[in-house]
Protein backbone atom coordinates (compact mmCIF):
# COMPACT_ATOMS: atom_id res chain seq x y z
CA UNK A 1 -19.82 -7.68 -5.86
CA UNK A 2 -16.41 -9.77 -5.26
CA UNK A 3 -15.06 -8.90 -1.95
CA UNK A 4 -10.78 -8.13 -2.88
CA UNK A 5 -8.37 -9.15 -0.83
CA UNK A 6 -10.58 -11.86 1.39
CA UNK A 7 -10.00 -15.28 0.20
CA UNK A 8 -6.78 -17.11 0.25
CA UNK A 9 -5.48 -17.81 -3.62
CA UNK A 10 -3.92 -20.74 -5.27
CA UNK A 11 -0.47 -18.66 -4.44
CA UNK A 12 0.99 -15.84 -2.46
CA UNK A 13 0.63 -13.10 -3.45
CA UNK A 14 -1.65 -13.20 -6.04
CA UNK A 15 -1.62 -9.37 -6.78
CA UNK A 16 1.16 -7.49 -7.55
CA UNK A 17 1.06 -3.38 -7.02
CA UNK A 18 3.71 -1.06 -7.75
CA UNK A 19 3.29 2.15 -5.11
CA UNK A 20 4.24 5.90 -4.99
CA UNK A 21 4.33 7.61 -1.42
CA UNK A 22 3.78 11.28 -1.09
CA UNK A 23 4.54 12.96 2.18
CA UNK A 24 3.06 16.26 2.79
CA UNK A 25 3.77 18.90 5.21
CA UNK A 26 1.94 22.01 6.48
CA UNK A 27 4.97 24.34 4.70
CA UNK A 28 6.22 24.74 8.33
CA UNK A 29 7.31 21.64 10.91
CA UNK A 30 4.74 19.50 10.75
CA UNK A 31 3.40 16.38 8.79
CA UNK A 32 -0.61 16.62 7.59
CA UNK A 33 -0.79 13.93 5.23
CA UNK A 34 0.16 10.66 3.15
CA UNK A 35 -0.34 9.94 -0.27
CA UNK A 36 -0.37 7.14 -2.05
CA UNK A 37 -0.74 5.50 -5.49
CA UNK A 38 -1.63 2.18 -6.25
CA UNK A 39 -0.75 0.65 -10.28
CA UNK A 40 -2.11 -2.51 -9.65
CA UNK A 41 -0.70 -5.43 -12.01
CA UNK A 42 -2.30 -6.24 -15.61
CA UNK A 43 -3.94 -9.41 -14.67
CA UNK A 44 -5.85 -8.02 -11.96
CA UNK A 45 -7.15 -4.89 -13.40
CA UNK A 46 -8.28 -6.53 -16.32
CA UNK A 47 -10.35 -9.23 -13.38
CA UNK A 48 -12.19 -5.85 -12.45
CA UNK A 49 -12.63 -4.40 -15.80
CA UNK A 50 -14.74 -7.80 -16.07
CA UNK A 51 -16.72 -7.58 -12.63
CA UNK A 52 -17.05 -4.06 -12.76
CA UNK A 53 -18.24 -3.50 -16.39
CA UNK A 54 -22.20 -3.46 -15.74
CA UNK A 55 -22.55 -2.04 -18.92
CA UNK A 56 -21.06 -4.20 -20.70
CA UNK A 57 -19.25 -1.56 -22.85
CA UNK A 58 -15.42 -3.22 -22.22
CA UNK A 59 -14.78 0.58 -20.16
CA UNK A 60 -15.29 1.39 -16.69
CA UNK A 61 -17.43 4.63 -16.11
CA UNK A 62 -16.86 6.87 -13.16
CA UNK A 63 -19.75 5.32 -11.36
CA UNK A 64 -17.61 1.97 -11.89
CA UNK A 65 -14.34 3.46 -11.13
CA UNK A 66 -15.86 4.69 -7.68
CA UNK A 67 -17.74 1.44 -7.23
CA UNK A 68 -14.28 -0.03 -7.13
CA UNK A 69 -12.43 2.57 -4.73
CA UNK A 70 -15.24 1.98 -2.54
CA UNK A 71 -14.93 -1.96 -2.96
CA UNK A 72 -11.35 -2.10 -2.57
CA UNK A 73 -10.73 0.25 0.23
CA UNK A 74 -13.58 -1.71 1.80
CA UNK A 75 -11.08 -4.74 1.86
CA UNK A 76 -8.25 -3.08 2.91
CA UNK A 77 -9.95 -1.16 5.99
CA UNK A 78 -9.26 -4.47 7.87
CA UNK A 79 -5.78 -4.02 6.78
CA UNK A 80 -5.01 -0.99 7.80
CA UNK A 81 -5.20 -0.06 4.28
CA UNK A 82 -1.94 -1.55 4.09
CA UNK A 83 -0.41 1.78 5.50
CA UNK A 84 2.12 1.19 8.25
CA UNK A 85 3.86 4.72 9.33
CA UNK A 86 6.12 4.67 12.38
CA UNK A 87 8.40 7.62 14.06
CA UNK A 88 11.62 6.56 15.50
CA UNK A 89 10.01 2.85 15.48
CA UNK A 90 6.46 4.35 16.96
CA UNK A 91 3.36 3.91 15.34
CA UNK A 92 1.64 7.13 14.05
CA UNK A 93 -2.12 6.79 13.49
CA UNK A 94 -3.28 7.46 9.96
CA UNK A 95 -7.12 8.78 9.41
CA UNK A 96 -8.85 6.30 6.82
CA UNK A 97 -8.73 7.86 3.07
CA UNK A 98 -10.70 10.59 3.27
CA UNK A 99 -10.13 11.50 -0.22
CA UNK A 100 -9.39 8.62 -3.15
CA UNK A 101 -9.36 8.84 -6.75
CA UNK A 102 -9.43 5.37 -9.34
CA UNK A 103 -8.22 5.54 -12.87
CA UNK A 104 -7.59 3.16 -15.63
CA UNK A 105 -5.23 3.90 -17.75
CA UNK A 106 -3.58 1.49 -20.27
CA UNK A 107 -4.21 -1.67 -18.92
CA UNK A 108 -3.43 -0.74 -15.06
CA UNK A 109 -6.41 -0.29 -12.09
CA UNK A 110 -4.87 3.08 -10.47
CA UNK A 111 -5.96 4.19 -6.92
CA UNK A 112 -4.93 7.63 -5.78
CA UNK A 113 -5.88 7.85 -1.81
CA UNK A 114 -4.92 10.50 0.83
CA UNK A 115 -4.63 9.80 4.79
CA UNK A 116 -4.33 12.22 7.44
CA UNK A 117 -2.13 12.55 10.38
CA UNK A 118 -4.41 12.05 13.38
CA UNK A 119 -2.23 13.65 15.89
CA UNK A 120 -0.02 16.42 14.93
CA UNK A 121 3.72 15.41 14.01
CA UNK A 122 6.29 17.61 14.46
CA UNK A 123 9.39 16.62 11.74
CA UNK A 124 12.14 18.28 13.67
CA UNK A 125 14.30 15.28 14.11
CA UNK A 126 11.95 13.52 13.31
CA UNK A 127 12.90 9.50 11.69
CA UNK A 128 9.78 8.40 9.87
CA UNK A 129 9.45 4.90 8.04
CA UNK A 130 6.27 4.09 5.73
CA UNK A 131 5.51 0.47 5.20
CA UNK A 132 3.36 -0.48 2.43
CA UNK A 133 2.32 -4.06 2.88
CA UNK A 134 -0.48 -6.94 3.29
CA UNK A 135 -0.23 -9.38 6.48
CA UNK A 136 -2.10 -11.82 4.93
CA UNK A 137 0.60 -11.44 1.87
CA UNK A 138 -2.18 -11.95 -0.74
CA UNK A 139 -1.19 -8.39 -1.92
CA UNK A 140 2.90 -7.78 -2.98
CA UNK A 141 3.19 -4.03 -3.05
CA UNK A 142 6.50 -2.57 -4.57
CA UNK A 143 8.02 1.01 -4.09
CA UNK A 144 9.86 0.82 -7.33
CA UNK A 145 12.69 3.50 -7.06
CA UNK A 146 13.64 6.59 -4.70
CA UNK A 147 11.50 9.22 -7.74
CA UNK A 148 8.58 6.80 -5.98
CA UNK A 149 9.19 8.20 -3.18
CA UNK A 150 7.95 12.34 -2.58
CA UNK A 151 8.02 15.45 -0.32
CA UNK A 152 5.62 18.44 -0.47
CA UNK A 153 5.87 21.45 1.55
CA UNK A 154 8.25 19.51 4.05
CA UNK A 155 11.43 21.59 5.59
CA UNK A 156 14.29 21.84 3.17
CA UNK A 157 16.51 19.36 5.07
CA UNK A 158 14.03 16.54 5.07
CA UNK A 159 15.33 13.72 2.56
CA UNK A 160 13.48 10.62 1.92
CA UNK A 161 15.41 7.31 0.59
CA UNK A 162 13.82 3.75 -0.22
CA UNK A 163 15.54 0.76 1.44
CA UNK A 164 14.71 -2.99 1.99
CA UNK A 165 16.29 -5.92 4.02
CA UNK A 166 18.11 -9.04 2.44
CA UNK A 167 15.67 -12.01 3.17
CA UNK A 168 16.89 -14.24 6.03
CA UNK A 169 16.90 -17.40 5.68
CA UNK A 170 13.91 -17.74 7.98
CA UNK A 171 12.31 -15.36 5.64
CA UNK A 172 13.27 -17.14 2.67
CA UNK A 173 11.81 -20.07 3.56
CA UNK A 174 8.42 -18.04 4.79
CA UNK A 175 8.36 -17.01 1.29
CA UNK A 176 8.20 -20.53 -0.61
CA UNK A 177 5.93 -21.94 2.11
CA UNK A 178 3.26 -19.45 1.03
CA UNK A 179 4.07 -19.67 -2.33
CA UNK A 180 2.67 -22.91 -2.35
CA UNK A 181 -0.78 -22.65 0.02
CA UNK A 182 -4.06 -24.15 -1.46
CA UNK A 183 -7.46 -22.23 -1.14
CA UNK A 184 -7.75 -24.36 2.35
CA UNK A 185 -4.69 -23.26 3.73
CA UNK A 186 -3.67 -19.75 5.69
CA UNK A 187 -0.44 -18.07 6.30
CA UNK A 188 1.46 -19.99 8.42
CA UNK A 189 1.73 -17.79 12.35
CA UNK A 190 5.15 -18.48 14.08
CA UNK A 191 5.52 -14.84 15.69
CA UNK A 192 7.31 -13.04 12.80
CA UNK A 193 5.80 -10.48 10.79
CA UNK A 194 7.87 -11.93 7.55
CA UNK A 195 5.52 -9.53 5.24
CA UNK A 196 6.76 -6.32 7.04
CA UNK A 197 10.50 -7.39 7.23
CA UNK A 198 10.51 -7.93 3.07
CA UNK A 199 8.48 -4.77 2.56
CA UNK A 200 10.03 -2.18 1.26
CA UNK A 201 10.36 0.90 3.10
CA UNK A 202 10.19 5.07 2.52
CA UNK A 203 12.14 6.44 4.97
CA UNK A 204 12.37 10.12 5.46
CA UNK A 205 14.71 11.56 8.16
CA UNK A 206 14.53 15.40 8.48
CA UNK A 207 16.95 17.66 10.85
């Protein structure tokens, strides 16, 4: 079994995934979980179709589809599944996917996961931001578009938006470094989390 996500590639990132966020409330005032969906990019998913095939068949069976939830949330656990949710700039803990679902569907790996609030968050005036992202930047996630972004039984004034920073200079400069990196070589550490600043972020702001 290849282990995702571990080893350093010839470039940074070396997968691409476009994302959908789902936030989901209790129909009252308070947040219970977070959705998302992971489209990973053509190149990769057809990587697994090949490791994951064991019957040689050129489909993936459920069995294999679950083999490769299992695999790839495996990776990610050390990444805090690449699920960053803060409150007014706080963290908020996030339960590890209790639930997950893989598809593939033309061309595209698909993983459908569900996390729960661990402490109960009340949303009245409440300023959440959702990060998707890798720190080791192997993995560039994308929220494409604002219709990416969702809210399910969440009070009426809540309103989510999708926003990203303008690279820095600094940041800029992050990015072709890693661009670059051999196998040997790791992200470079000078105190900046440049992989959270060019995330792009679901922000959801509710009265």
């Amino acid at each position: 079994m290849i282990l995702l996500f571990a080893a350093p590639a010839t470039a940074h990132p070396h997968v691409f995934v476009t994302a959908t966020v789902q936030f989901v409330g209790d129909g009252k005032d308070k947040l219970n979980l977070v959705r998302t969906g992971w489209v990973f990019d053509e190149m990769f998913s057809s990587s697994l179709l090949m490791d994951f095939d064991a019957n040689a068949n050129n489909k993936l069976e459920p069995a294999e589809l679950t083999e490769i939830g299992q695999t790839v949330l495996g990776s990610a656990k050390d990444y805090n599944f690449f699920t960053f949710l803060k409150d007014a700039g706080r963290p908020v803990a996030l339960t590890a996917p209790s639930n997950f679902r893989v598809l593939f569907e033309n061309g595209h790996l698909v993983l459908l996961t569900e996390m729960a609030v661990v402490k109960p968050l009340k949303l009245t005036r409440a300023n959440l931001t959702l990060s998707i992202y890798d720190p080791s930047f192997y993995v560039s996630f994308d929220v494409g578009s604002d219709e990416h972004a969702l809210l399910t039984d969440m009070p009426k004034g809540c309103r989510s938006s999708i926003s990203s920073d303008t690279p820095t200079d600094g940041a800029s400069a992050w990015l072709n470094q890693v661009a670059g990196l051999s196998k040997s070589q790791t992200i470079p550490a000078d105190g900046i989390n440049y992989a959270e600043l060019l995330s792009t972020k679901v922000n959801v702001a509710c009265p």
